[in-house]
PDB file of N, CA and C in Angstrom:
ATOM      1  N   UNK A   1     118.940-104.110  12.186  1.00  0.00           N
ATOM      2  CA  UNK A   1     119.013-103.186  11.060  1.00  0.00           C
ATOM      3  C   UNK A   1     118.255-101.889  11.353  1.00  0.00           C
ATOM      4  N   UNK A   2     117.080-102.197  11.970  1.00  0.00           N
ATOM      5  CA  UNK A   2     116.631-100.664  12.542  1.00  0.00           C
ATOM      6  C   UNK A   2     116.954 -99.795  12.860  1.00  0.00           C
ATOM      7  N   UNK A   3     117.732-100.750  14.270  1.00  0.00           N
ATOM      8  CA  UNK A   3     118.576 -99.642  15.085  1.00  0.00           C
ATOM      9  C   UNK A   3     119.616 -99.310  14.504  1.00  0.00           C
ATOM     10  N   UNK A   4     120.488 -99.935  13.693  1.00  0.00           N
ATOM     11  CA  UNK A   4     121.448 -99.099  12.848  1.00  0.00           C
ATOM     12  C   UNK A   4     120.803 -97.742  11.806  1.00  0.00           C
ATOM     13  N   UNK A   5     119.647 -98.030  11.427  1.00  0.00           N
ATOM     14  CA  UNK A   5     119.762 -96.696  10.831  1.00  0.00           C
ATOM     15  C   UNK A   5     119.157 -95.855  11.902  1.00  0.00           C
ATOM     16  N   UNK A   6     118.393 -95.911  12.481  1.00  0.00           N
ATOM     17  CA  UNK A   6     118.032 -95.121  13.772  1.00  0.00           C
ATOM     18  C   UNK A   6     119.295 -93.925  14.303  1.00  0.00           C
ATOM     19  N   UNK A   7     120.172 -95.160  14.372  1.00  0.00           N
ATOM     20  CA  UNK A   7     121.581 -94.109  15.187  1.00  0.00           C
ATOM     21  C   UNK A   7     122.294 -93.523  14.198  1.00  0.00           C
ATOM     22  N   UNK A   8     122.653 -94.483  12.773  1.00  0.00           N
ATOM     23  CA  UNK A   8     123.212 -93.241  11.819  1.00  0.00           C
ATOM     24  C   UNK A   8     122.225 -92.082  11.664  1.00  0.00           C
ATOM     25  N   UNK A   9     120.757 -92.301  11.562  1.00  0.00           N
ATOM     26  CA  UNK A   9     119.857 -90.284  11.636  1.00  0.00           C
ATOM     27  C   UNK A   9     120.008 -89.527  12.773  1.00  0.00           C
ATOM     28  N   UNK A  10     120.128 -90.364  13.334  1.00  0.00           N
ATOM     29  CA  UNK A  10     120.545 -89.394  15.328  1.00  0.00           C
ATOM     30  C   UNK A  10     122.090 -89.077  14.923  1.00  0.00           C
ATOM     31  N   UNK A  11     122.967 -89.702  14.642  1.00  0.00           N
ATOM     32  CA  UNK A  11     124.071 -88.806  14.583  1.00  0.00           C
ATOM     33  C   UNK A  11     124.420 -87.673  13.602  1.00  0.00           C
ATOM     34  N   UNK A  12     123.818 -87.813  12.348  1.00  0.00           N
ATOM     35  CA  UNK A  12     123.834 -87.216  11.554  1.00  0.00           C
ATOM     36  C   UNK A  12     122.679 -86.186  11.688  1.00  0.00           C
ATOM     37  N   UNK A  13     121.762 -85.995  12.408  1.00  0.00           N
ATOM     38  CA  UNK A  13     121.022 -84.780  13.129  1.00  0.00           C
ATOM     39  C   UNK A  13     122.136 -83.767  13.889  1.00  0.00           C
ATOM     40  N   UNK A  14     122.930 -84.457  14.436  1.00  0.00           N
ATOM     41  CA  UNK A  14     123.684 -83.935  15.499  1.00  0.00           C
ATOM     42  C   UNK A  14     125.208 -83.286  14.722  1.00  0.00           C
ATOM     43  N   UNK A  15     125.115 -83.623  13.664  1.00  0.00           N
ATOM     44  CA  UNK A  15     126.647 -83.646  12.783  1.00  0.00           C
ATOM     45  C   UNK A  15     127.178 -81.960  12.614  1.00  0.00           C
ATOM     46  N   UNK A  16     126.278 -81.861  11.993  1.00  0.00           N
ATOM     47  CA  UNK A  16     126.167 -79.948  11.662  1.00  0.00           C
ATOM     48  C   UNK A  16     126.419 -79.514  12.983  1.00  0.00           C
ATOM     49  N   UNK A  17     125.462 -79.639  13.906  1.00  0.00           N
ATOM     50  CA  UNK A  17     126.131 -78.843  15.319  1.00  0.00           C
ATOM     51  C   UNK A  17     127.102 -78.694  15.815  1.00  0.00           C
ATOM     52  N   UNK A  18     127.672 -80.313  16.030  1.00  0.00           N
ATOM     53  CA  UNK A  18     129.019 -80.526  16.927  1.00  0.00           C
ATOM     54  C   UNK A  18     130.075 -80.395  15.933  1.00  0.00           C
ATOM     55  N   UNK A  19     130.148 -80.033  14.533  1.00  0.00           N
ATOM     56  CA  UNK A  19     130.694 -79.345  13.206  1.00  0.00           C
ATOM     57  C   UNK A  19     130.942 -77.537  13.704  1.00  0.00           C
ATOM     58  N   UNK A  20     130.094 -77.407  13.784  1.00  0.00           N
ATOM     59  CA  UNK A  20     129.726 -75.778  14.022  1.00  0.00           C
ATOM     60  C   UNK A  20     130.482 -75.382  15.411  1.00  0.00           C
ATOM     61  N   UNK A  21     130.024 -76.179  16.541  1.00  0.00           N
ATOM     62  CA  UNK A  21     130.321 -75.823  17.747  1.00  0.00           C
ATOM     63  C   UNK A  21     131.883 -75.933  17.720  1.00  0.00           C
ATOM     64  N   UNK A  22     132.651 -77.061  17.426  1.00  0.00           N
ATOM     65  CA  UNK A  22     134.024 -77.402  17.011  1.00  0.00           C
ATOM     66  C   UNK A  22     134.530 -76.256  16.383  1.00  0.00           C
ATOM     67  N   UNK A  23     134.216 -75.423  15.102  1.00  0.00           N
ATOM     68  CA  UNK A  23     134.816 -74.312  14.946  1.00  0.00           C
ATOM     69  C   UNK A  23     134.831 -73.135  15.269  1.00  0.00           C
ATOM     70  N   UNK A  24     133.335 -72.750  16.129  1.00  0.00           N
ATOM     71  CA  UNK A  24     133.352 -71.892  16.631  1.00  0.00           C
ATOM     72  C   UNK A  24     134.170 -71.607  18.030  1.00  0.00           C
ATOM     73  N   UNK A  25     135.364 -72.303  18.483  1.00  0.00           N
ATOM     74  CA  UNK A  25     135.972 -72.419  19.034  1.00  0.00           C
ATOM     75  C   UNK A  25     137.523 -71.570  18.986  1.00  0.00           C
ATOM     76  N   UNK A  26     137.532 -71.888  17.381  1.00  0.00           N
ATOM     77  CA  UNK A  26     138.792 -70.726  16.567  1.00  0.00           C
ATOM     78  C   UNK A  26     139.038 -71.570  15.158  1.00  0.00           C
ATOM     79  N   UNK A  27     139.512 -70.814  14.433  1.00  0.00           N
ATOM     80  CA  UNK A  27     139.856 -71.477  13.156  1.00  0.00           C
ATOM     81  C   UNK A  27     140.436 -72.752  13.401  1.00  0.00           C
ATOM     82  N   UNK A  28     140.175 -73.367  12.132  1.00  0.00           N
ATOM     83  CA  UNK A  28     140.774 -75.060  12.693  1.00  0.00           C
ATOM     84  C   UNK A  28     140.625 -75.767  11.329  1.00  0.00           C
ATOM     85  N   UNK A  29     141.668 -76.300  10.881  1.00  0.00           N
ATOM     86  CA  UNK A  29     141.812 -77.739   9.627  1.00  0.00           C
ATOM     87  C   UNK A  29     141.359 -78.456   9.931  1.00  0.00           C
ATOM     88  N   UNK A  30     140.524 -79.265   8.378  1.00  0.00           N
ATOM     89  CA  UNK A  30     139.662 -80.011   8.378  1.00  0.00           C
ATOM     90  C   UNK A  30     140.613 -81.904   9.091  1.00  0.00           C
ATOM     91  N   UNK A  31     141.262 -81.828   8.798  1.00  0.00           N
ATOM     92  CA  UNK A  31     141.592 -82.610   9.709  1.00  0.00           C
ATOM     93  C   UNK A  31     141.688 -82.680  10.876  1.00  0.00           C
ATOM     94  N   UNK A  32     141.529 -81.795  11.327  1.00  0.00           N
ATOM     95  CA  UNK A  32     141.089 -81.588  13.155  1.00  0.00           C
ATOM     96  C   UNK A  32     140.458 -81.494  13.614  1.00  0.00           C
ATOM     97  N   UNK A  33     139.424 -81.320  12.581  1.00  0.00           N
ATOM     98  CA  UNK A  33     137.595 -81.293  13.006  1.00  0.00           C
ATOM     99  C   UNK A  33     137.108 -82.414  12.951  1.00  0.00           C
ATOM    100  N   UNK A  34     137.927 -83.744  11.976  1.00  0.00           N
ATOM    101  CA  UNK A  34     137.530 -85.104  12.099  1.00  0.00           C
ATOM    102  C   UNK A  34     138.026 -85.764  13.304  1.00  0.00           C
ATOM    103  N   UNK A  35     139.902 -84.809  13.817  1.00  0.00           N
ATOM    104  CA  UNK A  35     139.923 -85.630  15.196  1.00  0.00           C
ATOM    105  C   UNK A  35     139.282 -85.402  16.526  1.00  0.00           C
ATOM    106  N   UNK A  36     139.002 -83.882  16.584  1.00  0.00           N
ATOM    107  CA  UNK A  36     137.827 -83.524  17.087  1.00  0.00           C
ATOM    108  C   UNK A  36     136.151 -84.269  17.284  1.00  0.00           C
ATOM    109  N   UNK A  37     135.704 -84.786  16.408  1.00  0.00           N
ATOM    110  CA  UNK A  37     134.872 -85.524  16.122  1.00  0.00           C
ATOM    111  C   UNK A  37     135.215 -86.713  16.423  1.00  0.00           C
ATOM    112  N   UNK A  38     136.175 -87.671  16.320  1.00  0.00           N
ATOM    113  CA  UNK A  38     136.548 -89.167  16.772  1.00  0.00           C
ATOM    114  C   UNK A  38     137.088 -88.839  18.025  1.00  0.00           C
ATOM    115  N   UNK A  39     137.588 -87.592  18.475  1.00  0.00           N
ATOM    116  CA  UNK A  39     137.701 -88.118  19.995  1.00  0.00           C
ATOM    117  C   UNK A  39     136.112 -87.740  20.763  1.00  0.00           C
ATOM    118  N   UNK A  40     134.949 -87.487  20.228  1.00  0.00           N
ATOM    119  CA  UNK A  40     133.642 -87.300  20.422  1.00  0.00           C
ATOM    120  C   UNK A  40     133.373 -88.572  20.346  1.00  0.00           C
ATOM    121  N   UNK A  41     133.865 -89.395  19.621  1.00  0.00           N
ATOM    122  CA  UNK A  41     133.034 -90.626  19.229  1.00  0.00           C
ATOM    123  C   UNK A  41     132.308 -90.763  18.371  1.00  0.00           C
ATOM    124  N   UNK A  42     132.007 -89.378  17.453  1.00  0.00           N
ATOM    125  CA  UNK A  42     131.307 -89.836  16.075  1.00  0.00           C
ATOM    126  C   UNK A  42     132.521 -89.470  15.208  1.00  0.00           C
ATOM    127  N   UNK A  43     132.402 -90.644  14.248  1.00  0.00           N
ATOM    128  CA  UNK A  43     133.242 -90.801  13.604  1.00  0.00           C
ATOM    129  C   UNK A  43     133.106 -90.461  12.342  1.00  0.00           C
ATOM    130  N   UNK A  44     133.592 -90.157  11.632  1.00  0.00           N
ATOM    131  CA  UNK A  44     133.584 -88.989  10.723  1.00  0.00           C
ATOM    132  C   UNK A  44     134.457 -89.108   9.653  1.00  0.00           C
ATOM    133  N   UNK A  45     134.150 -89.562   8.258  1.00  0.00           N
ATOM    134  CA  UNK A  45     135.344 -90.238   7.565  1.00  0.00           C
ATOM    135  C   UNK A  45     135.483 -88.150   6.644  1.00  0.00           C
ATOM    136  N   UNK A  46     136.660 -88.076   5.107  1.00  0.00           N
ATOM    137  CA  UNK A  46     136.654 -86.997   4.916  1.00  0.00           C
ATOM    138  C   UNK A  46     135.379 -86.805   3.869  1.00  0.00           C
ATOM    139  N   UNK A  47     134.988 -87.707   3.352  1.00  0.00           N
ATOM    140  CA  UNK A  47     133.791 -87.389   2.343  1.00  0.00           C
ATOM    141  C   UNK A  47     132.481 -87.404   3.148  1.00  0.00           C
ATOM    142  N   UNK A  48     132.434 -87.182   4.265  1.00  0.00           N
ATOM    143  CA  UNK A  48     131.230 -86.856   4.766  1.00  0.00           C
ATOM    144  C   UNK A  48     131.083 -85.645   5.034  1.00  0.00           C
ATOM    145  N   UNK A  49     133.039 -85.162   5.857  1.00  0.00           N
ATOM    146  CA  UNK A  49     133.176 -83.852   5.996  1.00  0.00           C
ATOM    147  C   UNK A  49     132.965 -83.034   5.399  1.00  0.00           C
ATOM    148  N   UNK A  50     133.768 -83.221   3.786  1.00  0.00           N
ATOM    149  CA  UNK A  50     133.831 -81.723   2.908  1.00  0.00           C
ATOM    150  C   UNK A  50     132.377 -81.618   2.643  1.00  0.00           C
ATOM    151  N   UNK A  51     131.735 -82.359   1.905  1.00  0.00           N
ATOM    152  CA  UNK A  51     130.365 -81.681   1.416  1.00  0.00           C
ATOM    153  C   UNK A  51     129.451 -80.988   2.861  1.00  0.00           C
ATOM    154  N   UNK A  52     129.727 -81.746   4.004  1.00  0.00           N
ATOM    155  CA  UNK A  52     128.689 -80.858   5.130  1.00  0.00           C
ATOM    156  C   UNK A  52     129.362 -79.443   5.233  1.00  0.00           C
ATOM    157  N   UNK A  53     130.929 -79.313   5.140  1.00  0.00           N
ATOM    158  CA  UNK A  53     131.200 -77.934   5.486  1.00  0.00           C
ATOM    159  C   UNK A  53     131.188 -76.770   4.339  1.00  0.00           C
ATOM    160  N   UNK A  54     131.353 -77.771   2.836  1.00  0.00           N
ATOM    161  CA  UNK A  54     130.810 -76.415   1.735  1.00  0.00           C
ATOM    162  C   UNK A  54     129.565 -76.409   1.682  1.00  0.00           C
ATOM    163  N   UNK A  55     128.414 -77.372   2.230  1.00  0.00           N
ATOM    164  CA  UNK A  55     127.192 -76.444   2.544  1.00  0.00           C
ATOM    165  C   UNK A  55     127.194 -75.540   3.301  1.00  0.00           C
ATOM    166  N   UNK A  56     127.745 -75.783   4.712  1.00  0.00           N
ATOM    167  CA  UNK A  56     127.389 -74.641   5.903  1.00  0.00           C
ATOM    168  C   UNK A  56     128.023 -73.484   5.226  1.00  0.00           C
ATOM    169  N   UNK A  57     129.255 -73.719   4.334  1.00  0.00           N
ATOM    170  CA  UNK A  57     129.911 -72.610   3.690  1.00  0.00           C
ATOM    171  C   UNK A  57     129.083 -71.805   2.454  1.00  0.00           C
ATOM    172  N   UNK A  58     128.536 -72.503   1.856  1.00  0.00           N
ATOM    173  CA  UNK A  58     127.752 -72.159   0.882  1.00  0.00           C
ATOM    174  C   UNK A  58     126.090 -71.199   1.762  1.00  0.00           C
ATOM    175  N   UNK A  59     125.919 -71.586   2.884  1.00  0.00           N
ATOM    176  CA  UNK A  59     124.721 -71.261   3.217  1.00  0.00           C
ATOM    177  C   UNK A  59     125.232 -70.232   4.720  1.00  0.00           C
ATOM    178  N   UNK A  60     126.851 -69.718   3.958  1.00  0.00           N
ATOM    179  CA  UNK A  60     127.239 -68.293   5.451  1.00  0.00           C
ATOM    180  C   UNK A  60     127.306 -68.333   6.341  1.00  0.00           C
ATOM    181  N   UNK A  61     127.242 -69.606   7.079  1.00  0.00           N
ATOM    182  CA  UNK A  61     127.840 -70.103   8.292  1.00  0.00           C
ATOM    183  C   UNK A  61     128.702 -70.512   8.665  1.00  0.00           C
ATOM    184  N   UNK A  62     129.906 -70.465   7.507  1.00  0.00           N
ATOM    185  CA  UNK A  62     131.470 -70.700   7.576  1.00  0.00           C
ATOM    186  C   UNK A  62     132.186 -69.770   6.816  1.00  0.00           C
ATOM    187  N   UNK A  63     133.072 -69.720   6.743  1.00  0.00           N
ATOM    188  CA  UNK A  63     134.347 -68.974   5.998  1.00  0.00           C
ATOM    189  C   UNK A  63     135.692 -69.495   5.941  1.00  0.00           C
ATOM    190  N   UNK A  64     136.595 -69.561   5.419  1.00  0.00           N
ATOM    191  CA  UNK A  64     137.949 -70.287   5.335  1.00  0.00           C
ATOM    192  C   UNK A  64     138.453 -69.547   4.724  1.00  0.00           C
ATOM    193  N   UNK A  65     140.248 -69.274   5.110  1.00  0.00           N
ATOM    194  CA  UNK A  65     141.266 -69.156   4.627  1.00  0.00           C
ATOM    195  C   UNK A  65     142.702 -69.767   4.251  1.00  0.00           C
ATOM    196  N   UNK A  66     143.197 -70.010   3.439  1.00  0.00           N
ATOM    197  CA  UNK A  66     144.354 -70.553   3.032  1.00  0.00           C
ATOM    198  C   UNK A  66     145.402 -70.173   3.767  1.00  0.00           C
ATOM    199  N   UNK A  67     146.319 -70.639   4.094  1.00  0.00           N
ATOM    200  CA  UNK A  67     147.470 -70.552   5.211  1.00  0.00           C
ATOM    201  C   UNK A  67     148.420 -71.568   4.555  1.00  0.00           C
ATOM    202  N   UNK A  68     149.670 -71.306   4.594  1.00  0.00           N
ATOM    203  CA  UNK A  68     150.991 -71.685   4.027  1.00  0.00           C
ATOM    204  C   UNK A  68     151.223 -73.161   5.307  1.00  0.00           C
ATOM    205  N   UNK A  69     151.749 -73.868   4.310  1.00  0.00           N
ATOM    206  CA  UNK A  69     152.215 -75.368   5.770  1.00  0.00           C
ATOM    207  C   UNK A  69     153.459 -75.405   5.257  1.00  0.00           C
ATOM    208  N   UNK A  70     154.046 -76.188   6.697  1.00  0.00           N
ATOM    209  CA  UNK A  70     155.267 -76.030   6.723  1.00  0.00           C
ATOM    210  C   UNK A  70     155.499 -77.549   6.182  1.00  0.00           C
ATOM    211  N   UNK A  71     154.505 -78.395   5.977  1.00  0.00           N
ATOM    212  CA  UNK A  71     154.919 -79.718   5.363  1.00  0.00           C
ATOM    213  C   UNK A  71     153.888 -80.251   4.232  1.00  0.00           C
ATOM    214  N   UNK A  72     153.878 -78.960   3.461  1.00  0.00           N
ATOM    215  CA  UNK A  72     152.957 -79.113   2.083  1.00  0.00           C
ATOM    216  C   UNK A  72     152.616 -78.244   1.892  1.00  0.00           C
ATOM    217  N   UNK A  73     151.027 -78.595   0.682  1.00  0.00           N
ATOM    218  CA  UNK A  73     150.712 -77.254   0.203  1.00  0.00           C
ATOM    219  C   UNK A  73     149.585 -76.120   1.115  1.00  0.00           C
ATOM    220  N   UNK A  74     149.450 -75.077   0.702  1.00  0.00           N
ATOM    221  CA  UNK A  74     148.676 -74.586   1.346  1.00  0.00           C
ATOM    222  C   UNK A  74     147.449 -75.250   2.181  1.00  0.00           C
ATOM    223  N   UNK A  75     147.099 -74.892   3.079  1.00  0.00           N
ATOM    224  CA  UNK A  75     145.831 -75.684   3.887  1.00  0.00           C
ATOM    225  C   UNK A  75     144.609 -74.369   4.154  1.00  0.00           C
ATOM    226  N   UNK A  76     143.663 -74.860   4.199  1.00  0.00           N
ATOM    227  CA  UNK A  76     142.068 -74.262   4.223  1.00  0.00           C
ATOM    228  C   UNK A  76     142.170 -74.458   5.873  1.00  0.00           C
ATOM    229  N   UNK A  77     141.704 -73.091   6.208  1.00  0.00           N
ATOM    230  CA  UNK A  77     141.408 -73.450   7.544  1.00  0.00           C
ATOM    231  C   UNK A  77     139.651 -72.755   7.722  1.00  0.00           C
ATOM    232  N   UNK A  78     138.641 -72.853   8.563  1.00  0.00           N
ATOM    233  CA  UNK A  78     137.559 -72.530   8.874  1.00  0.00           C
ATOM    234  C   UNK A  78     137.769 -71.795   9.825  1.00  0.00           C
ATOM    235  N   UNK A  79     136.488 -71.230   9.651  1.00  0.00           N
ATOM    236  CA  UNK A  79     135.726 -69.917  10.797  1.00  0.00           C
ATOM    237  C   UNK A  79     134.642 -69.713  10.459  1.00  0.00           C
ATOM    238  N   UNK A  80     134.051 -69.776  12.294  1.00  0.00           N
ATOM    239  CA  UNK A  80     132.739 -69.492  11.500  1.00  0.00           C
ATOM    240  C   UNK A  80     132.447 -67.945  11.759  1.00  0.00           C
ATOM    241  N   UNK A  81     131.037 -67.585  11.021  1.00  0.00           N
ATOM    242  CA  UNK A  81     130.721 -66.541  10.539  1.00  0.00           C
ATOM    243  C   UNK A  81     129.647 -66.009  11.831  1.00  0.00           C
ATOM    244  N   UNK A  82     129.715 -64.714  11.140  1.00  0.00           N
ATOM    245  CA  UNK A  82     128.457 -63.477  12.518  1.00  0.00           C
ATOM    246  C   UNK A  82     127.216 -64.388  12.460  1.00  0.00           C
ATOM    247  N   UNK A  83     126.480 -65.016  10.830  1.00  0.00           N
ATOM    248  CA  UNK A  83     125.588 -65.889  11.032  1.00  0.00           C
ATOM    249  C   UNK A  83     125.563 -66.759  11.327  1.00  0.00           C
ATOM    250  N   UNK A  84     126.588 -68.107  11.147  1.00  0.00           N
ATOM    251  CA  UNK A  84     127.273 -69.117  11.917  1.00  0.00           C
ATOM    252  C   UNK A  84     127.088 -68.735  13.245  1.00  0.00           C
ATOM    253  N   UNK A  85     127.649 -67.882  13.943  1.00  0.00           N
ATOM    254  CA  UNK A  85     127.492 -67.515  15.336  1.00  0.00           C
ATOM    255  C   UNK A  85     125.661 -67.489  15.634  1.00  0.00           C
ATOM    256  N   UNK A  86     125.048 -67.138  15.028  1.00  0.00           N
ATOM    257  CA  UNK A  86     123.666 -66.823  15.125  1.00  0.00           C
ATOM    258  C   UNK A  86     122.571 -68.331  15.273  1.00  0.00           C
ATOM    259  N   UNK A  87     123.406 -68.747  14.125  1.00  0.00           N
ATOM    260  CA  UNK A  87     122.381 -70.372  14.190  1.00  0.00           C
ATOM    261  C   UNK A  87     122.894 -70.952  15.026  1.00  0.00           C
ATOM    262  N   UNK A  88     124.373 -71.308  15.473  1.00  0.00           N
ATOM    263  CA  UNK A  88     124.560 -71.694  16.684  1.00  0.00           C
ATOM    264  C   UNK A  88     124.269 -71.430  18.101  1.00  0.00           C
ATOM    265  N   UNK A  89     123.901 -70.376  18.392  1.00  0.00           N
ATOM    266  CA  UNK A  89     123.604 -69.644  19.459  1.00  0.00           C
ATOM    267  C   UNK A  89     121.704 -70.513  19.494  1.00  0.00           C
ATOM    268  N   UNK A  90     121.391 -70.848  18.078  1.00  0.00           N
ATOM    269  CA  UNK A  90     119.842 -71.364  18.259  1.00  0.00           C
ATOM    270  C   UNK A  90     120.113 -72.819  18.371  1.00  0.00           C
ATOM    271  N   UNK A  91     120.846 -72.970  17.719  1.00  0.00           N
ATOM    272  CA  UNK A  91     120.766 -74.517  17.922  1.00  0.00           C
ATOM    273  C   UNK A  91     121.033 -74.672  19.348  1.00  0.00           C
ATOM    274  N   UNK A  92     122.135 -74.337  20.142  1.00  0.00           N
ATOM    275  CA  UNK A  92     122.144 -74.413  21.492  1.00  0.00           C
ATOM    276  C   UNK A  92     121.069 -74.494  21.921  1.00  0.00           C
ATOM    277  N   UNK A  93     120.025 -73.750  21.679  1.00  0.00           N
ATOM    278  CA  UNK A  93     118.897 -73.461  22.779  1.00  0.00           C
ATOM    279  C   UNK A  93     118.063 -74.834  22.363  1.00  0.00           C
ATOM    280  N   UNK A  94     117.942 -75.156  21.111  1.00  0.00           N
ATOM    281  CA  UNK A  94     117.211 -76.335  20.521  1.00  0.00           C
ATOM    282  C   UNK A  94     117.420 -77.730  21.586  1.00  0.00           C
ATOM    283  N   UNK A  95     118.888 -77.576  21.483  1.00  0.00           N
ATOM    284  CA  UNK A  95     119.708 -78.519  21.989  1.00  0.00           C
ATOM    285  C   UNK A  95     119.772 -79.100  23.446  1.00  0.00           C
ATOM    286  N   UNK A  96     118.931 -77.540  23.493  1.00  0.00           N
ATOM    287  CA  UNK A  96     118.904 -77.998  25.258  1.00  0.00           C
ATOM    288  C   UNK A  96     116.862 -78.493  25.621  1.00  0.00           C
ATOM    289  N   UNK A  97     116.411 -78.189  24.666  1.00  0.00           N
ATOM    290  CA  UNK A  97     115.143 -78.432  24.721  1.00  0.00           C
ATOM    291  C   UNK A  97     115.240 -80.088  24.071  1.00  0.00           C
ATOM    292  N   UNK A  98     116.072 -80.568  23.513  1.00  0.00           N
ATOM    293  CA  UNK A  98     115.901 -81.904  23.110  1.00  0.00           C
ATOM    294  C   UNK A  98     116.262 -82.615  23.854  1.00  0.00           C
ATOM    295  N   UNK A  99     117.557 -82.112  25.229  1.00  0.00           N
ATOM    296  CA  UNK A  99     118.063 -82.983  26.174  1.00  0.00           C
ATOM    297  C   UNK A  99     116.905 -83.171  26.940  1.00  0.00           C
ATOM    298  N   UNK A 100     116.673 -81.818  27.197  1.00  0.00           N
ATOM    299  CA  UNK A 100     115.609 -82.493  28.416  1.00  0.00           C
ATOM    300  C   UNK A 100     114.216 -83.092  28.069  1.00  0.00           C
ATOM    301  N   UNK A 101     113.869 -83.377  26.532  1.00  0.00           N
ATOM    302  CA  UNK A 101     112.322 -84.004  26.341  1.00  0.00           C
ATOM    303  C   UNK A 101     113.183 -85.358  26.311  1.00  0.00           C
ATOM    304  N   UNK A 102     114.124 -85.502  25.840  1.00  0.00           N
ATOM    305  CA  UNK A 102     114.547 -87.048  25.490  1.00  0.00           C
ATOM    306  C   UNK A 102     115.049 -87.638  27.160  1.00  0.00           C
ATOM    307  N   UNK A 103     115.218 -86.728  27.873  1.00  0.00           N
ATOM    308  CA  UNK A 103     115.410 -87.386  29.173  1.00  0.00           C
ATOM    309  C   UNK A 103     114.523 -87.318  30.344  1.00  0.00           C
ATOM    310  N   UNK A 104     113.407 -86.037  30.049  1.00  0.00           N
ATOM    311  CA  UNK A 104     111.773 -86.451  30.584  1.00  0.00           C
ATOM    312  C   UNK A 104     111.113 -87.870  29.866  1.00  0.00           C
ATOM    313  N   UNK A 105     111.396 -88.190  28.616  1.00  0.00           N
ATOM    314  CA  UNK A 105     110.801 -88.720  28.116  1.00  0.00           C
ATOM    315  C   UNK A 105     111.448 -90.439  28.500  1.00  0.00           C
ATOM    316  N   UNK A 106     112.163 -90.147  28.783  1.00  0.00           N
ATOM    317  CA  UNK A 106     112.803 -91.573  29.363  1.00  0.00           C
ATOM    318  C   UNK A 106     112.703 -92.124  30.550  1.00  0.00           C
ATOM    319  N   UNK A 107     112.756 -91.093  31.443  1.00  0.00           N
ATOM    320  CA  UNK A 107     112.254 -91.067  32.480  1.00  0.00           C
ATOM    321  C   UNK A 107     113.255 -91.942  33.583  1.00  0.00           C
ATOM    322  N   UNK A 108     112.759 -92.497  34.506  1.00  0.00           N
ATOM    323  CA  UNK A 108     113.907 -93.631  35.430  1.00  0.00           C
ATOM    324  C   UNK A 108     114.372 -94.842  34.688  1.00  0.00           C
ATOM    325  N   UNK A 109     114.127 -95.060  33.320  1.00  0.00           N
ATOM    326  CA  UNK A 109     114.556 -96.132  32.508  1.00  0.00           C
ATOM    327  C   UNK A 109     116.330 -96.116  32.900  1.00  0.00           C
ATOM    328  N   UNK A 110     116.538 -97.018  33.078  1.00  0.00           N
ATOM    329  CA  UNK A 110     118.137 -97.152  33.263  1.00  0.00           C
ATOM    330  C   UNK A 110     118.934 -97.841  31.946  1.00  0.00           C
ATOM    331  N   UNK A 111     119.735 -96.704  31.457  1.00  0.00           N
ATOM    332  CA  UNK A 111     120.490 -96.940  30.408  1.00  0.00           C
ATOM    333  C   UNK A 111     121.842 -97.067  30.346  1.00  0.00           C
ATOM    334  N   UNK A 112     122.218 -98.640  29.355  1.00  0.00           N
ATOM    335  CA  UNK A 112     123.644 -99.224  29.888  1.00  0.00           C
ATOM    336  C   UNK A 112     124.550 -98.395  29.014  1.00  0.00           C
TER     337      UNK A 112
END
């Protein structure tokens, strides 16, 4: 039971980023950011999605526009923003300071 919540806070540390990094790629439906995410391996149901992306949206690190489908109703697509671009550009750097303490910190431990 530990380690289960252990790894749901480690992934969900990581959620917002690989969220962010995924759109900063080019606009993209929220359904593609979950298959995006399951072919990552974190898995990602849609009620976890919407509320993380109308925060980042709510807090100017996203933007979306409506676009016409050709097999329904309109669809929301994302982008991220000049500040979006900004916190990502930090988190990167974060990101790379956490790889390497968590893998100094591990050291020659061999992991299956």
């Amino acid at each position: 039971m530990i380690a289960e919540n252990t790894q749901t806070q480690m992934r969900k540390g990581i959620l917002e980023y690989c969220i962010l990094s995924i759109i900063s790629r080019g606009e993209i439906y929220a359904s593609d950011i979950i298959g995006e995410l399951k072919k990552a391996e974190l898995l990602v149901v849609e009620g976890t999605l919407y509320p993380l992306l109308t925060r980042l949206k709510n807090n100017g690190l996203l933007s979306y526009s409506w676009q016409e489908s050709t097999s329904g109703p309109p669809r929301k697509y994302y982008q991220i923003t000049a500040e979006g671009t900004e916190v990502l550009q930090k988190l990167d750097v974060t990101w790379k300071e956490l790889v390497f303490a968590v893998q100094t910190a591990i050291g020659d431990r061999e992991i299956n």
